[in-house]
Protein backbone atom coordinates (compact mmCIF):
# COMPACT_ATOMS: atom_id res chain seq x y z
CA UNK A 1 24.26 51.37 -0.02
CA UNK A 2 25.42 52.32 -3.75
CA UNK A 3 23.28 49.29 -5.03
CA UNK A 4 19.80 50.02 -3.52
CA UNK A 5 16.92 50.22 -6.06
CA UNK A 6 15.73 53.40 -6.16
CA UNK A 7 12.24 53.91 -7.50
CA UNK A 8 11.80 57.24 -9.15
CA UNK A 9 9.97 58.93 -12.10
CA UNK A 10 12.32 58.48 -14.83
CA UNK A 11 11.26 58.25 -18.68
CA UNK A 12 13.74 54.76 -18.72
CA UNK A 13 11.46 52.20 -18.66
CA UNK A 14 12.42 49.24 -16.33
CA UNK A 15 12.34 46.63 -19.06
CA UNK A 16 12.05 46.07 -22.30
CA UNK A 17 11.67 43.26 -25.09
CA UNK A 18 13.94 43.17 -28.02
CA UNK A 19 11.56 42.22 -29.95
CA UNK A 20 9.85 45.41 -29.55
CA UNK A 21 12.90 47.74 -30.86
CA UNK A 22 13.93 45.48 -34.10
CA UNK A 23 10.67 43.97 -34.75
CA UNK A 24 8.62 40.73 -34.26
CA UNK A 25 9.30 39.57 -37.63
CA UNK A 26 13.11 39.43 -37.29
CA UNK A 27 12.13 36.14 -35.33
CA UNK A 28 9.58 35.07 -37.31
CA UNK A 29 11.14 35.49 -40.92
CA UNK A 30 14.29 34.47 -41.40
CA UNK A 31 14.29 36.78 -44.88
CA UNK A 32 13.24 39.57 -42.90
CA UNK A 33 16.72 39.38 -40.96
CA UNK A 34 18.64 38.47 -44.45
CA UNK A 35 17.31 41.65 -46.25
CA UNK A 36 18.63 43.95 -42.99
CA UNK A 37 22.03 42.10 -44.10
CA UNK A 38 21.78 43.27 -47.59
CA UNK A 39 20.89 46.82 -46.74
CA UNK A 40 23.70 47.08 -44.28
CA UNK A 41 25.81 45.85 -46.85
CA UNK A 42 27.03 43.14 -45.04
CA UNK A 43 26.40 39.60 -46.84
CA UNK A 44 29.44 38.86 -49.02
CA UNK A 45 28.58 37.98 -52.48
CA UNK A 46 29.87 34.82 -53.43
CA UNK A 47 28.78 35.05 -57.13
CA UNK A 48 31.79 35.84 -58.56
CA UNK A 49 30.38 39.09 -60.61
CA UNK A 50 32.66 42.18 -60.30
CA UNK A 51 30.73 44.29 -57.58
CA UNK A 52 31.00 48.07 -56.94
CA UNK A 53 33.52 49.61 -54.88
CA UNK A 54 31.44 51.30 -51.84
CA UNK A 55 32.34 55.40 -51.53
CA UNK A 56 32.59 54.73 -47.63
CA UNK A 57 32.57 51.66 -45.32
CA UNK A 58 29.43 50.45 -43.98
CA UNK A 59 28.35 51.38 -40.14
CA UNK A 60 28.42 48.63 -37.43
CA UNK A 61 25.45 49.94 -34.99
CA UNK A 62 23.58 48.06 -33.10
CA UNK A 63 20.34 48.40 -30.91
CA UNK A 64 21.32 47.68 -27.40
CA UNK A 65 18.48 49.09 -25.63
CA UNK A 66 15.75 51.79 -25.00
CA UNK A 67 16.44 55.47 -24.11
CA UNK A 68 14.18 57.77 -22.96
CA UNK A 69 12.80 58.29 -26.48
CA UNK A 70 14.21 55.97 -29.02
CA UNK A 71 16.55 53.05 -29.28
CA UNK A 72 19.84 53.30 -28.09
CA UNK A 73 22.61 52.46 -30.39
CA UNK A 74 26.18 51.94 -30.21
CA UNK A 75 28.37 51.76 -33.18
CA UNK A 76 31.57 50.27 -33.16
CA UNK A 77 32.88 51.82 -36.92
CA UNK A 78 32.48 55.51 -34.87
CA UNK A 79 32.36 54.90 -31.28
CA UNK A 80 34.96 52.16 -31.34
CA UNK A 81 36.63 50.12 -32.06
CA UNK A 82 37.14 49.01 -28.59
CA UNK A 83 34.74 49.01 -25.71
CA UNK A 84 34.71 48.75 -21.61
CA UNK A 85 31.42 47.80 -19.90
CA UNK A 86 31.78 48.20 -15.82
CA UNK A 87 30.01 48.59 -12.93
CA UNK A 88 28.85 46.91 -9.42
CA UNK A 89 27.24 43.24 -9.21
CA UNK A 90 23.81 43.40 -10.42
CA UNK A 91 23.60 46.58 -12.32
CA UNK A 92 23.87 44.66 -15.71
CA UNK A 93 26.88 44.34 -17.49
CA UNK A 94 26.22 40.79 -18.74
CA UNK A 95 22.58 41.92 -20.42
CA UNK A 96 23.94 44.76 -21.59
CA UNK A 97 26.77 42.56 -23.48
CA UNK A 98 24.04 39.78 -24.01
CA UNK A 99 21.86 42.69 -26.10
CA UNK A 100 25.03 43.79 -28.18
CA UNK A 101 25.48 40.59 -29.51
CA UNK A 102 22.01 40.30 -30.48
CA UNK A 103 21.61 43.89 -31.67
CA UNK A 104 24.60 43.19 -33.49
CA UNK A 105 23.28 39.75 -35.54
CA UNK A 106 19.99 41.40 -36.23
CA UNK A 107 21.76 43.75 -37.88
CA UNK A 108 24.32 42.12 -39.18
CA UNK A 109 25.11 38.70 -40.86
CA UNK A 110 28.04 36.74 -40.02
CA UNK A 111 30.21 37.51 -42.90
């Protein structure tokens, strides 16, 4: 059967919190999470005041999980713009998707 755990050495751990790859205080401090924003140039100022033409669009990456030695990220700006997650029931399409999403507003603000 295709869909039988397998227990084996591998460096990919068998959980992890998301906490742990963006940080405890992106919970904790909401100015924590609004500062990521403004160095991933993604808040829009609403000021008014003429701002700065950027030299080359921003990224959209995202942390969507642990590898064997970092984060994993995806970014939709180079590795996109379209995506297709697959695979048998249970092996974890929906967390996957789930983590993206977060990844993607820790990272990111709405605007």
């Amino acid at each position: 059967d295709s869909s039988t755990v397998i227990e084996d050495s591998s460096d990919i751990p068998n959980s992890v919190m998301f906490l742990s790859l963006v940080g405890n205080e992106t919970a904790s401090d909401a100015g924590f999470a609004v500062e990521r924003w403004r160095e991933n140039n993604t808040i829009i100022d609403r000021s008014g005041a003429t701002l700065p033409r950027l030299k080359k669009a921003g990224n959209l990456r995202a942390i969507v999980g642990q590898g064997a030695t970092d984060a994993m990220t995806l970014d939709l700006r180079t590795q996109g713009p379209h995506a297709l997650v697959g695979g048998t029931t249970g092996a974890g399409k929906s967390e996957f998707l789930q983590a993206w999403v977060l990844g993607m507003a820790a990272a990111h603000s709405p605007d």
